[in-house]
Protein backbone atom coordinates (compact mmCIF):
# COMPACT_ATOMS: atom_id res chain seq x y z
CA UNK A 1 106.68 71.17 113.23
CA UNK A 2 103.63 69.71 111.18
CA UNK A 3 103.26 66.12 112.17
CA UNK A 4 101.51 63.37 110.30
CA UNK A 5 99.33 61.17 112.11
CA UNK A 6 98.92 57.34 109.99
CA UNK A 7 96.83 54.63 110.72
CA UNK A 8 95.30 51.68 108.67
CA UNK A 9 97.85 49.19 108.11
CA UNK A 10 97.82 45.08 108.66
CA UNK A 11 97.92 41.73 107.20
CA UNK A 12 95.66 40.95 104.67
CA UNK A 13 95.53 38.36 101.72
CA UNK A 14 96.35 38.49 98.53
CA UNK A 15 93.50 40.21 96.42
CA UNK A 16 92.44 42.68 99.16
CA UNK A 17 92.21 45.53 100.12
CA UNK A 18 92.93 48.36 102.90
CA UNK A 19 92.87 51.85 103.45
CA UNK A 20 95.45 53.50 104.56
CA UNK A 21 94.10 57.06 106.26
CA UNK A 22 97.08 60.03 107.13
CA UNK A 23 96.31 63.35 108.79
CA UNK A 24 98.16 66.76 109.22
CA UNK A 25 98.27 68.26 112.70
CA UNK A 26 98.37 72.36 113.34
CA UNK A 27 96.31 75.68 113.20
CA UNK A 28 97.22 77.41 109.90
CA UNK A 29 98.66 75.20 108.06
CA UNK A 30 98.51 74.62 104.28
CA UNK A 31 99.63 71.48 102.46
CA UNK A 32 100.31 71.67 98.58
CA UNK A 33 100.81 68.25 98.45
CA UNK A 34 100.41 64.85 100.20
CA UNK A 35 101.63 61.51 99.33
CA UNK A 36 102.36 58.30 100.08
CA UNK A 37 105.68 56.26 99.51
CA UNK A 38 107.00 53.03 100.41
CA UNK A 39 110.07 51.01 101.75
CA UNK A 40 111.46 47.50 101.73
CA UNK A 41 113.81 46.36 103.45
CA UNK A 42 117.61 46.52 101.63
CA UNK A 43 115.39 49.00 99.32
CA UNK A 44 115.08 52.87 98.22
CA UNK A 45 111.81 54.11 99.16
CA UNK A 46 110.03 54.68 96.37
CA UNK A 47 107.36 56.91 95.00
CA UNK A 48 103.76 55.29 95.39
CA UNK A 49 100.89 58.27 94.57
CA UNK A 50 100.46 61.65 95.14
CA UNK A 51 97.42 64.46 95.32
CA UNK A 52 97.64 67.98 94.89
CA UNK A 53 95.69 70.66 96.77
CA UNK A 54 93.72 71.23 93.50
CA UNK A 55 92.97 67.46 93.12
CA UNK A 56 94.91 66.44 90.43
CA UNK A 57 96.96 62.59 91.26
CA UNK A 58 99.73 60.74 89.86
CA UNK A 59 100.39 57.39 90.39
CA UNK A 60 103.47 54.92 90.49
CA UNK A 61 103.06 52.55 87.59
CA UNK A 62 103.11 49.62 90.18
CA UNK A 63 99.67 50.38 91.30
CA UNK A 64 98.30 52.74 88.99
CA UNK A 65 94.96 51.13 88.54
CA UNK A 66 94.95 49.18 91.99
CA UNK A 67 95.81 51.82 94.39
CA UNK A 68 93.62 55.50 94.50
CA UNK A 69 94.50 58.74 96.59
CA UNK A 70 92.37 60.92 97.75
CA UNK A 71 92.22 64.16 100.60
CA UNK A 72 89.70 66.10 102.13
CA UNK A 73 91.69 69.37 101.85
CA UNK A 74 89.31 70.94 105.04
CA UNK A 75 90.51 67.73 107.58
CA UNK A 76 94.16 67.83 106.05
CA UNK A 77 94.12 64.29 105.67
CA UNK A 78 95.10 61.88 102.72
CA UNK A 79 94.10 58.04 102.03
CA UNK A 80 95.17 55.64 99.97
CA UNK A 81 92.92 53.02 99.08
CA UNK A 82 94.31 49.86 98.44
CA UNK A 83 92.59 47.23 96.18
CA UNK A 84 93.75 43.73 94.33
CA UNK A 85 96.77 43.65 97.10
CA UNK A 86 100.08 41.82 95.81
CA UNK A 87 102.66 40.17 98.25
CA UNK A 88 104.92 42.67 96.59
CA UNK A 89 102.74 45.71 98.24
CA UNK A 90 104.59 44.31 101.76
CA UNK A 91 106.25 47.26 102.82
CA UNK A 92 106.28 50.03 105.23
CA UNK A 93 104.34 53.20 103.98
CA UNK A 94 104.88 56.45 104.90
CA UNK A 95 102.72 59.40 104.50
CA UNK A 96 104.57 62.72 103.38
CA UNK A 97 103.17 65.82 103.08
CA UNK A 98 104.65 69.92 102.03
CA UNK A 99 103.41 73.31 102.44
CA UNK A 100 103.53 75.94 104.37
CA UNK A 101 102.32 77.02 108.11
CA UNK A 102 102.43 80.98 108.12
CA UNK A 103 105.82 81.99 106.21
CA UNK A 104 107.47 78.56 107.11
CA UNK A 105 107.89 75.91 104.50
CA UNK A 106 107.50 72.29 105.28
CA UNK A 107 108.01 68.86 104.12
CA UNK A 108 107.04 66.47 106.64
CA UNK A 109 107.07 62.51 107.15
CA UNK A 110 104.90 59.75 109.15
CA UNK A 111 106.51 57.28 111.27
CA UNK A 112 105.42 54.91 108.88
CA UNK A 113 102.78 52.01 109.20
CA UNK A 114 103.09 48.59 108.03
CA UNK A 115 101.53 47.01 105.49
CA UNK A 116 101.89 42.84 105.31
CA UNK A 117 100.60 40.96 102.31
CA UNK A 118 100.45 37.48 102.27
CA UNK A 119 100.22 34.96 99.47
């Protein structure tokens, strides 16, 4: 099984910012996409941003102009740069990621990493 590997998450203020860095184990395996989501407590988790292999992003409208995605397709890693934090970016985030490794077809998920905003 592909397993994600995330780190970067803490306590910070309101107003700034952290990085939140996710990578891909395994030999031959591609990833079509990569993403981040996030959960509350008593919550769905919901849809936060997402890159495809060929670059292109989509964000949630929650942090569309706060919050930026980014891989290195060659390291099979994703970030998620976090800027202008809001006590209502508290939750835990999970890195997700689909593709394939050989003729199998993935979708995996992080264990999650926790992300604290205070006011």
């Amino acid at each position: 099984q592909v397993q994600l590997v995330e780190s970067g998450g803490g306590l910070v203020q309101a107003g700034g910012s952290l990085t939140l860095s996710c990578q891909a184990s395994g030999s031959t395996v591609y990833i079509n996409t990569m993403g981040w989501y996030r959960q509350t407590p008593g919550k769905q988790r919901e849809f936060v941003a997402r890159v495809h292999s060929g670059g292109s992003t989509i964000y949630a409208d929650s942090v569309k102009g706060r919050f930026t995605i980014s891989r290195d397709n060659a390291k099979n890693t994703v970030s998620l740069q976090m800027n202008s934090l809001k006590p209502e970016d508290t939750a835990v985030y999970y890195c997700n990621a689909d593709g394939t490794v050989l003729w199998t077809v993935f979708n995996s998920w992080g264990q999650g990493t926790q992300v604290t905003v205070s006011s």
